[in-house]
Protein backbone atom coordinates (compact mmCIF):
# COMPACT_ATOMS: atom_id res chain seq x y z
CA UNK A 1 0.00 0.00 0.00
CA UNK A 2 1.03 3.29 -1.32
CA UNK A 3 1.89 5.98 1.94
CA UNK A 4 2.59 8.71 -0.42
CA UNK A 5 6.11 9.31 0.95
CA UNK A 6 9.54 8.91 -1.23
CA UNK A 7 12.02 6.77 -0.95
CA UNK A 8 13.63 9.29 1.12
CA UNK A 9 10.88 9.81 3.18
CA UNK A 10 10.11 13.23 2.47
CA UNK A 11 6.06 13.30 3.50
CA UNK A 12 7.60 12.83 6.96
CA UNK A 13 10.15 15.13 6.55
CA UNK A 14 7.74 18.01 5.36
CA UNK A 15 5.91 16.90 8.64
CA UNK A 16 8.57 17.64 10.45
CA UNK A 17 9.66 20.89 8.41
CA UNK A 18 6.51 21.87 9.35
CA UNK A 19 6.56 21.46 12.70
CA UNK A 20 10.26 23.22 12.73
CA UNK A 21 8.52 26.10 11.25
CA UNK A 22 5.49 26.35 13.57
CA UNK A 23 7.83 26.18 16.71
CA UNK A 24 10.32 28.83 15.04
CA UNK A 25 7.53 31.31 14.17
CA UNK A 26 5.96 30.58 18.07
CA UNK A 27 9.60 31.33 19.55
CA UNK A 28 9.87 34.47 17.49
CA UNK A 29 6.31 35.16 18.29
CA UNK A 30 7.11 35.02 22.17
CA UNK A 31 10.60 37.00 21.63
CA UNK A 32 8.59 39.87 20.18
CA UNK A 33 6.23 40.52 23.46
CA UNK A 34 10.18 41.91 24.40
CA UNK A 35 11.92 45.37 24.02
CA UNK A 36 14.85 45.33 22.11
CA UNK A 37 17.37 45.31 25.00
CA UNK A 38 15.48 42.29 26.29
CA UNK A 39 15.63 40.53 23.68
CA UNK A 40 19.31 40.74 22.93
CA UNK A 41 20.37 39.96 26.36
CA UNK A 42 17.71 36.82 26.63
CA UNK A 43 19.24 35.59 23.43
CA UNK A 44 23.09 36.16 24.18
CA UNK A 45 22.52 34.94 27.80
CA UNK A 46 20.26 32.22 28.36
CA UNK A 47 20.03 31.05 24.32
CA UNK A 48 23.74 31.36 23.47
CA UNK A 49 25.03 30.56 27.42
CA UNK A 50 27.01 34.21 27.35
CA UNK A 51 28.01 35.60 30.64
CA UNK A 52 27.11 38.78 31.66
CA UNK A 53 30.09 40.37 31.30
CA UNK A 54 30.23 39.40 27.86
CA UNK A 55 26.36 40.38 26.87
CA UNK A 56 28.04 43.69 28.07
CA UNK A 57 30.32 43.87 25.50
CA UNK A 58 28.13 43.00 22.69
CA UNK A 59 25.14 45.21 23.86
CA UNK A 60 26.61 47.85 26.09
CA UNK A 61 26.18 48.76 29.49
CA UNK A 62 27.44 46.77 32.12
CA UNK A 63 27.26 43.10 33.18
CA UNK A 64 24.51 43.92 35.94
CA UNK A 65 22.73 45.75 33.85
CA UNK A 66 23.08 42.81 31.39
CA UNK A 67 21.69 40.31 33.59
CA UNK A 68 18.91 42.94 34.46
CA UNK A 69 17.76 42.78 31.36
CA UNK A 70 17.93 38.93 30.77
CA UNK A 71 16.25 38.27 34.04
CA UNK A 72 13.15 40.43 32.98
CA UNK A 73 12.77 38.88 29.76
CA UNK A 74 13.06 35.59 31.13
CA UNK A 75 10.47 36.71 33.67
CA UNK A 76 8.08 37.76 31.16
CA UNK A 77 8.24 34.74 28.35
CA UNK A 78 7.12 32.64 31.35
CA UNK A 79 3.93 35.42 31.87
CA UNK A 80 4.92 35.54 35.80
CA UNK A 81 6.90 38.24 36.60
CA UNK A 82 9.33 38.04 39.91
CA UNK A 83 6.54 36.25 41.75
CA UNK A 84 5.20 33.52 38.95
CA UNK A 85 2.32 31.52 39.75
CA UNK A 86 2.41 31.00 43.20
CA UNK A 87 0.95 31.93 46.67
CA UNK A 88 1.76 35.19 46.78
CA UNK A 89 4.67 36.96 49.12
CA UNK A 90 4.38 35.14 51.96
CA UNK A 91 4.85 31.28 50.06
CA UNK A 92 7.32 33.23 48.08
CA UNK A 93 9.22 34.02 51.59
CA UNK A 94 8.83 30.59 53.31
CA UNK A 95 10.46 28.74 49.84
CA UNK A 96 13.25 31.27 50.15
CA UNK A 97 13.73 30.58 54.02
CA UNK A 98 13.63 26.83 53.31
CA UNK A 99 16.34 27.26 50.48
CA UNK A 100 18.89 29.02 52.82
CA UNK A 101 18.77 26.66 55.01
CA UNK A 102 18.99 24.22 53.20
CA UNK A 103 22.34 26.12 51.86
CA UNK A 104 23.42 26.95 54.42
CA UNK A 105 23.41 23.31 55.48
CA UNK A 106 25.06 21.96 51.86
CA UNK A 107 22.39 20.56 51.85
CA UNK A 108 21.56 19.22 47.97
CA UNK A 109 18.93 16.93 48.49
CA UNK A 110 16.90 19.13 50.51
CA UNK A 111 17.66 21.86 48.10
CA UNK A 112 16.62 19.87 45.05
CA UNK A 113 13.05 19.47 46.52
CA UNK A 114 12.79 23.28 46.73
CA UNK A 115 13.04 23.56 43.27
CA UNK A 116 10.85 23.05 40.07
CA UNK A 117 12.39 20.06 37.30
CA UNK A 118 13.60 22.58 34.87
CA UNK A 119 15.28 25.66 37.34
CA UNK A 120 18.26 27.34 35.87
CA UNK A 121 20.47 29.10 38.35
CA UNK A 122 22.36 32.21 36.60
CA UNK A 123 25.63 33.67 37.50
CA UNK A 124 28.31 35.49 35.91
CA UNK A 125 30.05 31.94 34.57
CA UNK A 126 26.79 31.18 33.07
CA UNK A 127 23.85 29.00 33.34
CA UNK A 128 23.43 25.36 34.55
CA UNK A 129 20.10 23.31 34.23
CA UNK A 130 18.21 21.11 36.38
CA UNK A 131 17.26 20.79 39.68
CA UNK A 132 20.16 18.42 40.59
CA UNK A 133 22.50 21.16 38.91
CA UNK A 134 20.81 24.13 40.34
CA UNK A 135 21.44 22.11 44.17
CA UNK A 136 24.57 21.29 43.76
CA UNK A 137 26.06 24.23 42.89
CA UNK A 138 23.98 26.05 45.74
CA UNK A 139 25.12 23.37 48.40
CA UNK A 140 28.58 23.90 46.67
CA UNK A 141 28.86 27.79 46.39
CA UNK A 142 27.56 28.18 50.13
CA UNK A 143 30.27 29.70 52.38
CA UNK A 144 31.36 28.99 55.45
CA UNK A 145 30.44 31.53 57.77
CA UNK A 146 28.63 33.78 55.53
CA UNK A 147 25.40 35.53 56.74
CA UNK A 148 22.33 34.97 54.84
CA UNK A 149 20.18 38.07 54.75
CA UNK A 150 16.72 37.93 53.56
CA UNK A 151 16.02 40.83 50.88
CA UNK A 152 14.29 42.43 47.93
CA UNK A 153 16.96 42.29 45.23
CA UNK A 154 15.12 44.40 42.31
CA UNK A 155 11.89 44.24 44.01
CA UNK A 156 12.13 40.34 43.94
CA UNK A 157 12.46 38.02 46.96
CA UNK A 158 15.89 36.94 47.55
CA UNK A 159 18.86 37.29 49.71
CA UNK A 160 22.23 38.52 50.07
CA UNK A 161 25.32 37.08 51.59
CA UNK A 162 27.70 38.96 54.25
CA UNK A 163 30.99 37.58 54.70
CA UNK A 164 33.09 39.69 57.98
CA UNK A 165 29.88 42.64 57.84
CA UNK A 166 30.76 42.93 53.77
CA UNK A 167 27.82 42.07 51.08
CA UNK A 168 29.56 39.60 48.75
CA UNK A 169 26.64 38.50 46.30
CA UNK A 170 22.86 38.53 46.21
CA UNK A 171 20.21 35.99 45.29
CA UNK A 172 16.99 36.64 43.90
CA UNK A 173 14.49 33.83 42.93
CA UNK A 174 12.19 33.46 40.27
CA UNK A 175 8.83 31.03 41.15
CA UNK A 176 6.27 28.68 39.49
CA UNK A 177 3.38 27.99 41.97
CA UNK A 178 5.28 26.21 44.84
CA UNK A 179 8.99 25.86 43.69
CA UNK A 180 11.64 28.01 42.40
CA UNK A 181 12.10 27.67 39.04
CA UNK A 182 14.98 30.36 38.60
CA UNK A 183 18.09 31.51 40.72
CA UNK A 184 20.11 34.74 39.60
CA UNK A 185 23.19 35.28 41.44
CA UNK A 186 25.46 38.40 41.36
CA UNK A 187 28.38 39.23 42.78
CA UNK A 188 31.34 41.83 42.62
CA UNK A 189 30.87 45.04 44.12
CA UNK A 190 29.14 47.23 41.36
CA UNK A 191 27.02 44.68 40.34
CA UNK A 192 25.45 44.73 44.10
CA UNK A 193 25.65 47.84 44.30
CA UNK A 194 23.70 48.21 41.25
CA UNK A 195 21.01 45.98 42.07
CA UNK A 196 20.22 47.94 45.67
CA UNK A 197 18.85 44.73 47.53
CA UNK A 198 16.59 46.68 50.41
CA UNK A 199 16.19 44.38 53.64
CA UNK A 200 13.24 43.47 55.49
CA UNK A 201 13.26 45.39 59.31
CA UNK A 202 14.31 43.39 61.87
């Protein structure tokens, strides 16, 4: 019985052609709800795995303002903002209590339940995927003796790490419903400074 494809195959590789081309056109669809600066740091950052400091170079500005950028458009393509789809502040504040423990502990098993399949963590190195990724290089990058502070970082829920009284990076969180699905770390002193974490009163 006659399928109608080649010898080659080619009515299922128009199939899949056309599925290429329905995925492209969706991407480009979603890239466009983005300003320009967005976009360029969403695609050099998290599509292309440039660092910060590198976006920099090719878009200008500086590597906070770099990841800035990226983290907003990676907040808006998933339609949540800082806070996602999730309980609101207070949830928002008892997953980021949980995490810090659970960092400050080196803890990666406990830290891997905090967090949603596909989390990304960011940093100035780059990105790295996955839960079990994500965990492990929290348990890993967690200092002895450093002081976890609770605090906005950008208006999102985060934290920011003291080491001797001296900030030395900050942590903000990005959520879907009841896990963290993204972790942005900066460090270096203008790139704190930039980002002006403000901290809860005491």
């Amino acid at each position: 019985m006659d399928d109608g494809a080649g010898p080659d195959g080619e009515r299922g590789g128009t199939v899949a052609e056309g599925l290429d081309a329905a995925v492209l056109g969706g991407f480009l669809a979603v890239l466009d709800r983005l300003g320009a600066r967005e976009r360029v740091a969403y695609l050099l950052h998290d599509v292309f795995g440039l660092p910060p400091g590198e976006t920099a170079r090719v878009m200008g500005g500086s590597p906070a303002e770099a990841a800035r950028c990226a983290r907003r458009a990676r907040e808006r393509l998933r339609g949540g903002g800082p806070g996602g789809e999730d309980g609101g502040p207070g949830a928002r504040r008892a997953l980021v209590e949980a995490f810090l423990a659970a960092a400050r502990a080196r803890d990666a098993v406990a830290l891997a339940a905090l967090l949603a399949p596909d989390a990304v963590a960011y940093s100035e190195r780059g990105a790295v995927h996955g839960a079990p990724a994500v965990a492990a290089a929290a348990a890993a990058l967690a200092r002895p003796g450093a002081l976890l502070r609770p605090a906005l970082v950008e208006g999102a829920v985060g934290a920011v790490a003291h080491v001797d009284g001296r900030p030395v990076a900050a942590v903000s969180f990005a959520f879907r419903r009841d896990r963290i699905v993204g972790v942005e770390i900066t460090t270096g002193t203008d790139g704190l400074r930039a980002l002006g974490p403000v901290f809860p009163e005491a």
